[in-house]
PDB file of N, CA and C in Angstrom:
ATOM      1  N   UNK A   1      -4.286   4.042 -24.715  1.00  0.00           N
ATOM      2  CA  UNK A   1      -3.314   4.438 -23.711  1.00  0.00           C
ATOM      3  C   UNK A   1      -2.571   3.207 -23.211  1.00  0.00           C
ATOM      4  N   UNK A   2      -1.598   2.734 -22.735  1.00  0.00           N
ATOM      5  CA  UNK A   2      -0.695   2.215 -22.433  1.00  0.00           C
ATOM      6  C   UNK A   2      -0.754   2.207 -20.716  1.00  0.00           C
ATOM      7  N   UNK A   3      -0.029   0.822 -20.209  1.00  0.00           N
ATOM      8  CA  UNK A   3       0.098   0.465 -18.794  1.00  0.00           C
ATOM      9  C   UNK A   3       0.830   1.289 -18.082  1.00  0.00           C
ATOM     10  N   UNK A   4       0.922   1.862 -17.114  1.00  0.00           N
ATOM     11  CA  UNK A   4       2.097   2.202 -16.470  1.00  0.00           C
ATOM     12  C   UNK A   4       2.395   1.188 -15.084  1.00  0.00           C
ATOM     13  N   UNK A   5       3.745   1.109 -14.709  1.00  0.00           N
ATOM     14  CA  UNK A   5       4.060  -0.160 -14.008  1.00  0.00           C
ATOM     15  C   UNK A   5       4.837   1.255 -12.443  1.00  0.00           C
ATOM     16  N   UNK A   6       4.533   1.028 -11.483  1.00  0.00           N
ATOM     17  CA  UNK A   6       5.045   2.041 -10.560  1.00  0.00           C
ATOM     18  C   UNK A   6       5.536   0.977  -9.286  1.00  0.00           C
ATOM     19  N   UNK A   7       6.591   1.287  -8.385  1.00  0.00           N
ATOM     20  CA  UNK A   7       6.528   0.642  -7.144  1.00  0.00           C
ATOM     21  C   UNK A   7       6.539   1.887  -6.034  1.00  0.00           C
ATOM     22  N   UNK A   8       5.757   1.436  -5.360  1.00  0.00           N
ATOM     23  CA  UNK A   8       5.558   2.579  -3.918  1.00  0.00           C
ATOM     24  C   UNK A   8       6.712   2.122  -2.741  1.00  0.00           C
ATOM     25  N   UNK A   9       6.502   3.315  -1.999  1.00  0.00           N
ATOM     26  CA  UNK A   9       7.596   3.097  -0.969  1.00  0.00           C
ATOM     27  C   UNK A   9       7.431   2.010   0.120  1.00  0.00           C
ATOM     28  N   UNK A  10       6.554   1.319   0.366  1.00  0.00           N
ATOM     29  CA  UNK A  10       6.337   0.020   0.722  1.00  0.00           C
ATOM     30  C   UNK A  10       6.892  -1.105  -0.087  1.00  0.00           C
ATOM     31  N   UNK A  11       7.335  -0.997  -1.103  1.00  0.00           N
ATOM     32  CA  UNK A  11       7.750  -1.908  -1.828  1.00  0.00           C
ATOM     33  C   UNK A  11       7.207  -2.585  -2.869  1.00  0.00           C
ATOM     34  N   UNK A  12       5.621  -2.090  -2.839  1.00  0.00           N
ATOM     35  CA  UNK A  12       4.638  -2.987  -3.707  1.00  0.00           C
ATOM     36  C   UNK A  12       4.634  -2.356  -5.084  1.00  0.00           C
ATOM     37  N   UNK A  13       4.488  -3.578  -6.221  1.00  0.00           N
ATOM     38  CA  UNK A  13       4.615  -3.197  -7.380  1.00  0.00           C
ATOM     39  C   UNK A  13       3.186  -2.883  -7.970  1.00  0.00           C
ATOM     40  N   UNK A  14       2.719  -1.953  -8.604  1.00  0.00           N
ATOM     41  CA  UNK A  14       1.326  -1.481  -9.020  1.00  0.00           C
ATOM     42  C   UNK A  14       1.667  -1.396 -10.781  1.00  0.00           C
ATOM     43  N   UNK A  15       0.357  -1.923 -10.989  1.00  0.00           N
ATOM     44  CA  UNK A  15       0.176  -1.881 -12.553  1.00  0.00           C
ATOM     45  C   UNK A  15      -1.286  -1.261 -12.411  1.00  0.00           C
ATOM     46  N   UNK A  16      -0.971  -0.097 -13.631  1.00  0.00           N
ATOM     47  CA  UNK A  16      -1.686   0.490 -13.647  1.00  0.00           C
ATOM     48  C   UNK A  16      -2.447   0.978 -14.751  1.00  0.00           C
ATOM     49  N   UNK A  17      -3.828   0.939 -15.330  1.00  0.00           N
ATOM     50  CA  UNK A  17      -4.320   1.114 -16.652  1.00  0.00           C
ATOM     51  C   UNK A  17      -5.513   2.229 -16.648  1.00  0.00           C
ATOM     52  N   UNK A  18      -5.665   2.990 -17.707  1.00  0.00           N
ATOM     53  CA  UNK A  18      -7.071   4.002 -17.629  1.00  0.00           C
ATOM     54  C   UNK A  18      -8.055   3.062 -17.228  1.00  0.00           C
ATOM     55  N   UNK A  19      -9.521   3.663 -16.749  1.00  0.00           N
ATOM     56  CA  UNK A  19     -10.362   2.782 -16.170  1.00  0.00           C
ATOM     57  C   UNK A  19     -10.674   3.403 -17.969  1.00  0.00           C
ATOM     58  N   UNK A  20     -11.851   2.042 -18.473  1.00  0.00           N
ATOM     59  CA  UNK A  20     -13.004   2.540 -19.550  1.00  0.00           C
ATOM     60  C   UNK A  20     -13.878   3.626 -19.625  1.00  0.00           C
ATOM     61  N   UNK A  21     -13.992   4.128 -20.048  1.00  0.00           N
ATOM     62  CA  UNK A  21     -14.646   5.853 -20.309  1.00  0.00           C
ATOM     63  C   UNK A  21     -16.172   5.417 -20.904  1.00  0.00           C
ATOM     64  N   UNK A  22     -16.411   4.692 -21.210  1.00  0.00           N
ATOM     65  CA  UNK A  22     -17.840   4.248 -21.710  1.00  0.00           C
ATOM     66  C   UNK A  22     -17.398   4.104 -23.520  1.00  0.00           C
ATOM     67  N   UNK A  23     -18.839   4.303 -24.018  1.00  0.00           N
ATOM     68  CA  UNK A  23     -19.133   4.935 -25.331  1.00  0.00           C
ATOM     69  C   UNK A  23     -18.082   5.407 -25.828  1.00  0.00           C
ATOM     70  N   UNK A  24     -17.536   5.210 -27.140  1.00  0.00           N
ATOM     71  CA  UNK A  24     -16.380   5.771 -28.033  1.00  0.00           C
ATOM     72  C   UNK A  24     -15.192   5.637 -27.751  1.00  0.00           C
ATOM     73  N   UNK A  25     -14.106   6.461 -28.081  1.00  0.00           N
ATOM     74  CA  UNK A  25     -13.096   5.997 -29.066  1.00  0.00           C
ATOM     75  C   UNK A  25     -12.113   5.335 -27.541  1.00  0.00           C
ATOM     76  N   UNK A  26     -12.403   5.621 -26.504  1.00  0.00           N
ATOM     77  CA  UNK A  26     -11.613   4.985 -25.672  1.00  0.00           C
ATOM     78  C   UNK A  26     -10.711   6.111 -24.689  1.00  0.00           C
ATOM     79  N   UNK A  27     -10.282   7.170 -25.601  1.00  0.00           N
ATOM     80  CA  UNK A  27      -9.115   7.781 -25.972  1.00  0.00           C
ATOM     81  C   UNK A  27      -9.261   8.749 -24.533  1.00  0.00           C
ATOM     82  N   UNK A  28      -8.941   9.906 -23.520  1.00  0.00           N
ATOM     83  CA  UNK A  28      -8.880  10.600 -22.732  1.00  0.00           C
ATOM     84  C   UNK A  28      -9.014  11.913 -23.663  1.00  0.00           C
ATOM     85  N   UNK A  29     -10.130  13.057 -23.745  1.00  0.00           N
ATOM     86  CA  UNK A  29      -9.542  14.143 -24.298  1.00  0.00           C
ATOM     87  C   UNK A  29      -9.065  15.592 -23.290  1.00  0.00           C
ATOM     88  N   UNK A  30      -8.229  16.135 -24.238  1.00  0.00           N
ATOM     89  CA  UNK A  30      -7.368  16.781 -23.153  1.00  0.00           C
ATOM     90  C   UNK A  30      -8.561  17.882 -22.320  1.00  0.00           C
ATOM     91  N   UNK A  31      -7.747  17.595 -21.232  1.00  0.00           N
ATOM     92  CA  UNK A  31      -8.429  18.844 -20.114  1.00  0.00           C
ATOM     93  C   UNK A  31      -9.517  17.882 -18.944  1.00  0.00           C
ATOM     94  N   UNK A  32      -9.476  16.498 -19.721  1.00  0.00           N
ATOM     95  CA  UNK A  32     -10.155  15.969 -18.512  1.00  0.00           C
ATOM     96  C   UNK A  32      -9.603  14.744 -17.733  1.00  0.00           C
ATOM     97  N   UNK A  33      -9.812  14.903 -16.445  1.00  0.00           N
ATOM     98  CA  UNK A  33      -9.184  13.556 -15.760  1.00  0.00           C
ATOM     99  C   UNK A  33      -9.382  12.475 -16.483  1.00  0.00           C
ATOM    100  N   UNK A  34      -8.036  11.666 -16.030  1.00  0.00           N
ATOM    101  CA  UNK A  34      -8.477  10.124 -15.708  1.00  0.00           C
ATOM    102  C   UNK A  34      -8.721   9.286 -14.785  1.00  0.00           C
ATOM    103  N   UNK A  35      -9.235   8.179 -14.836  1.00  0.00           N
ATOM    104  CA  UNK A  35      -9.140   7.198 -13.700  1.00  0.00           C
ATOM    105  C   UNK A  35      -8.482   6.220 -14.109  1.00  0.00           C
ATOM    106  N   UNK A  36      -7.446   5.765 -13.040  1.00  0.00           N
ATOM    107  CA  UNK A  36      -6.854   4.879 -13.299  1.00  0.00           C
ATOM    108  C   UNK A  36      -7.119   3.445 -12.557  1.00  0.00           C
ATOM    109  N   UNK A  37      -7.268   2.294 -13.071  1.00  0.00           N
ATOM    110  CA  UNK A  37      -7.476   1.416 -12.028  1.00  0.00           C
ATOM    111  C   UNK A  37      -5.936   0.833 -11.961  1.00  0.00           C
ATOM    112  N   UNK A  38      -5.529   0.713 -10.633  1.00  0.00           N
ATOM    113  CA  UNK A  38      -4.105  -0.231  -9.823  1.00  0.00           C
ATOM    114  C   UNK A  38      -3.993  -1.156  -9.027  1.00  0.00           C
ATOM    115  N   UNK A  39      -3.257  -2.081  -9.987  1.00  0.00           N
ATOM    116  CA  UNK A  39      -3.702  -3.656  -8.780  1.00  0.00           C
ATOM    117  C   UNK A  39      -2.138  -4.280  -8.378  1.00  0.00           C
ATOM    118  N   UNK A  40      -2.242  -4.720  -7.456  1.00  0.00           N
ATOM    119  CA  UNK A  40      -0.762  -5.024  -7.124  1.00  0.00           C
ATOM    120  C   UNK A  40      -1.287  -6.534  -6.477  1.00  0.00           C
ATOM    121  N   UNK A  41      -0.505  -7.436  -6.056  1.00  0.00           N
ATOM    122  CA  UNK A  41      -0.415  -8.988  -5.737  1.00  0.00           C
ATOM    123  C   UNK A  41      -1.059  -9.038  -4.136  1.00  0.00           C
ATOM    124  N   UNK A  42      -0.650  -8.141  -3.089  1.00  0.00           N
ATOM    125  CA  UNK A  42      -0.962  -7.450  -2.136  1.00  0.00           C
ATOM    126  C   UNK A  42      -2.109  -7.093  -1.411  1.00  0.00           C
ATOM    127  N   UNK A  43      -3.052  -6.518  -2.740  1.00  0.00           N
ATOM    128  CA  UNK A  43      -4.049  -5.835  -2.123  1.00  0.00           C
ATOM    129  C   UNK A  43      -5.204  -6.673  -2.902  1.00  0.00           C
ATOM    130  N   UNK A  44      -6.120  -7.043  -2.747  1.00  0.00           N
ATOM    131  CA  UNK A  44      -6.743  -7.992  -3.051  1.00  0.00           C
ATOM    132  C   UNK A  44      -8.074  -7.426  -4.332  1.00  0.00           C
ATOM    133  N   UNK A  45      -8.186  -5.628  -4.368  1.00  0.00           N
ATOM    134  CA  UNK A  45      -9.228  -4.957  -5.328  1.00  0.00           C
ATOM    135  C   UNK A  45      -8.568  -4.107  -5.879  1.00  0.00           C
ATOM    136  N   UNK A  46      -8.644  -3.726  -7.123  1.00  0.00           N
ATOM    137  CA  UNK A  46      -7.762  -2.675  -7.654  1.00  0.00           C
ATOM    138  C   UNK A  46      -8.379  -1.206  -6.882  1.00  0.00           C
ATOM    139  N   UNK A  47      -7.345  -0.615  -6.587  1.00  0.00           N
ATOM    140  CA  UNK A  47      -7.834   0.974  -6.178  1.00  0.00           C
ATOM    141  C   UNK A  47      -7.972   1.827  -7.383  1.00  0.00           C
ATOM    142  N   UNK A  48      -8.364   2.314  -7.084  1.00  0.00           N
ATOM    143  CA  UNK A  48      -8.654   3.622  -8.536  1.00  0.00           C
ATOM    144  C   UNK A  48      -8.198   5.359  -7.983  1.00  0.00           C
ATOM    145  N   UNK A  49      -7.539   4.868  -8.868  1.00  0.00           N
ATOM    146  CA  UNK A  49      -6.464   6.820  -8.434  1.00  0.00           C
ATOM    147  C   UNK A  49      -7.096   8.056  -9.508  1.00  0.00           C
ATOM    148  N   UNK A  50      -8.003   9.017  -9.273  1.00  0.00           N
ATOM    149  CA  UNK A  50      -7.857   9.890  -9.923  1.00  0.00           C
ATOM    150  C   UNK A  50      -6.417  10.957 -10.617  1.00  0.00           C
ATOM    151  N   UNK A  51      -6.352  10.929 -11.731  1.00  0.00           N
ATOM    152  CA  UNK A  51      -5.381  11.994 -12.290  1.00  0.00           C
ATOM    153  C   UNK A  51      -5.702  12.846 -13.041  1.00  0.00           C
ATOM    154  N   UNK A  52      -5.019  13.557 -13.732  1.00  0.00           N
ATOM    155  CA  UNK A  52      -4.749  14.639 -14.804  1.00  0.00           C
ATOM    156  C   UNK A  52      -4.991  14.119 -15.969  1.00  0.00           C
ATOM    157  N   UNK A  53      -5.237  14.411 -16.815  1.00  0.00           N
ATOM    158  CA  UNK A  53      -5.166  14.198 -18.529  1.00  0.00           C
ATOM    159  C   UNK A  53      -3.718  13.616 -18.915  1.00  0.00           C
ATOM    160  N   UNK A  54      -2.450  14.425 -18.376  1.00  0.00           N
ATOM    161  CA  UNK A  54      -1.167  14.131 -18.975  1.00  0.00           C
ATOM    162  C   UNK A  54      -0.638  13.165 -18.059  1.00  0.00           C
ATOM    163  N   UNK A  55      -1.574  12.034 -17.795  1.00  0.00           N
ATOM    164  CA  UNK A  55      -0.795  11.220 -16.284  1.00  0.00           C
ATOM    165  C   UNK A  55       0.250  10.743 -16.866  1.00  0.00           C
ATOM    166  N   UNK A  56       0.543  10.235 -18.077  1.00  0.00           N
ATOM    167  CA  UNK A  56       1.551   9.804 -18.991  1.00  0.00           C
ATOM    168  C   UNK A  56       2.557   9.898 -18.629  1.00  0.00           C
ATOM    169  N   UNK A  57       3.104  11.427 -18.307  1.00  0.00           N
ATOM    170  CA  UNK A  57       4.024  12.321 -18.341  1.00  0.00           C
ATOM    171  C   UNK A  57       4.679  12.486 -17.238  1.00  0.00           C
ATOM    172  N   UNK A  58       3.794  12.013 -15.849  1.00  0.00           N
ATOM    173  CA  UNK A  58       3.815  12.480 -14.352  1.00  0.00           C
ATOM    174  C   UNK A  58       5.033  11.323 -13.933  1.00  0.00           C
ATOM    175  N   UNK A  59       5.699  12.095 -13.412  1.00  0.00           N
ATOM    176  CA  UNK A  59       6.944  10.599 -12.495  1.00  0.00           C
ATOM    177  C   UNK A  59       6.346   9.391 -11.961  1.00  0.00           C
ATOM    178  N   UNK A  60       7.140   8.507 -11.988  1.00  0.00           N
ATOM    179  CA  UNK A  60       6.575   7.340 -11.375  1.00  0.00           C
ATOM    180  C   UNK A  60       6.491   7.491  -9.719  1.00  0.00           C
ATOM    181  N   UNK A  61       7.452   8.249  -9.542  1.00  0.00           N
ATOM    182  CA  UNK A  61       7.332   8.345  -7.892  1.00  0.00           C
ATOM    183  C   UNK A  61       5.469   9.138  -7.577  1.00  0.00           C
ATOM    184  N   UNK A  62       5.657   9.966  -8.082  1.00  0.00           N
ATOM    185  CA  UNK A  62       4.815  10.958  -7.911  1.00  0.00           C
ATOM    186  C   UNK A  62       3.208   9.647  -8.132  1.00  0.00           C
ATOM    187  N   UNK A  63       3.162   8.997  -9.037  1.00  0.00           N
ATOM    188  CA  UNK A  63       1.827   8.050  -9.295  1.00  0.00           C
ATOM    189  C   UNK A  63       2.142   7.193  -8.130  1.00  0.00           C
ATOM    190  N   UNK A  64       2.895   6.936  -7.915  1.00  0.00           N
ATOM    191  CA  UNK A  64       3.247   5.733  -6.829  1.00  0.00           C
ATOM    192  C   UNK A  64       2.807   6.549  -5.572  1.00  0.00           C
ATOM    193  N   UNK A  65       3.372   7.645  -4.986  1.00  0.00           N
ATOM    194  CA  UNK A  65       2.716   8.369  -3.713  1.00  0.00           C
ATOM    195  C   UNK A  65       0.891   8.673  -4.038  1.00  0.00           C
ATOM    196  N   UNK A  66       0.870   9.056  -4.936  1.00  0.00           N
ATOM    197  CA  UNK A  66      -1.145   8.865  -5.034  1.00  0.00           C
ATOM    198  C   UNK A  66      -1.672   7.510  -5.029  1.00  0.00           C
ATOM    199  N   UNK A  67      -0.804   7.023  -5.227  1.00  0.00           N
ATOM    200  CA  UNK A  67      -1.620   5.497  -5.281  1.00  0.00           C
ATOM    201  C   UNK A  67      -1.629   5.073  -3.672  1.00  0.00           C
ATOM    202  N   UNK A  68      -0.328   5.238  -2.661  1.00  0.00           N
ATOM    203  CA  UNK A  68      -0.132   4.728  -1.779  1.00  0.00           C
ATOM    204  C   UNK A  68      -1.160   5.233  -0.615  1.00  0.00           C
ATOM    205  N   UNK A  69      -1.650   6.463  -1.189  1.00  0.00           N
ATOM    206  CA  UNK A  69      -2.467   7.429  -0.414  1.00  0.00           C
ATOM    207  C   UNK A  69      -3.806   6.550  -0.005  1.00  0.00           C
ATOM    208  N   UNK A  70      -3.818   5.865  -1.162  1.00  0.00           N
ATOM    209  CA  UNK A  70      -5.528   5.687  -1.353  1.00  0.00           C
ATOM    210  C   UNK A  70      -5.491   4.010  -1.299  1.00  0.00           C
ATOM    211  N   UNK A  71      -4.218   3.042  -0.808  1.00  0.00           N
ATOM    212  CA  UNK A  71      -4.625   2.281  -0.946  1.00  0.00           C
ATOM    213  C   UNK A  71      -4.784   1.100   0.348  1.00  0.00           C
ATOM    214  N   UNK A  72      -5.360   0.317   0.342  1.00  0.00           N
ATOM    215  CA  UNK A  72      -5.153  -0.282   2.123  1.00  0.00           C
ATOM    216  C   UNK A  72      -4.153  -0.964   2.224  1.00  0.00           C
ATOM    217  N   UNK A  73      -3.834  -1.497   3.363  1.00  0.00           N
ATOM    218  CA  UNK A  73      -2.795  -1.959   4.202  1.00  0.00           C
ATOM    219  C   UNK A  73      -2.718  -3.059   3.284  1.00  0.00           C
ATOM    220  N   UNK A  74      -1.313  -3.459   3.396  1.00  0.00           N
ATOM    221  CA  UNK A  74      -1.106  -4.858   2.526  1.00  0.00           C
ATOM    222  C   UNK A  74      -1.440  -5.808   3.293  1.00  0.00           C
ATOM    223  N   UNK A  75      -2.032  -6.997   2.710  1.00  0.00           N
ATOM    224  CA  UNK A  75      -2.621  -8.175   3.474  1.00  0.00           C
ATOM    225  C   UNK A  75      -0.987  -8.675   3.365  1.00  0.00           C
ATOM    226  N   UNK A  76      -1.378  -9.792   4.864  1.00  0.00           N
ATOM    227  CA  UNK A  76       0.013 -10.857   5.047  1.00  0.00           C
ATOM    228  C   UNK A  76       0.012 -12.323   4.353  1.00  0.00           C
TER     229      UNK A  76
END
């Protein structure tokens, strides 16, 4: 699976990758979540956003508001 790069309405830029699934091929099969881990310059631990199988597919706005949900205050 591939990075996705999102900015939230705070301004912060999030990169974002599947977390590791353990054992085998790596791959997500359909019908089950993912986890994504997201780290931005900002926040000092990556947060981890639960999604859908097709997060691929989902707007960037839309990953960017779940991410913003779950993540803490930006350090100064």
């Amino acid at each position: 699976m591939k990075d996705c790069i999102v900015t939230d309405s705070a301004g912060r830029t999030w990169t974002c990758v599947p977390a590791p699934l353990g054992a085998g091929d790596g791959s997500a099969r359909q019908g089950q979540d993912v986890v994504l881990s997201c780290t931005t310059a900002s926040v000092s631990a990556p947060v981890a956003v639960k999604v859908g199988w097709q997060w691929e597919t989902m707007s960037a706005n839309g990953l960017a508001r779940l991410i913003n949900q779950v993540s803490p205050v930006p350090r100064q």
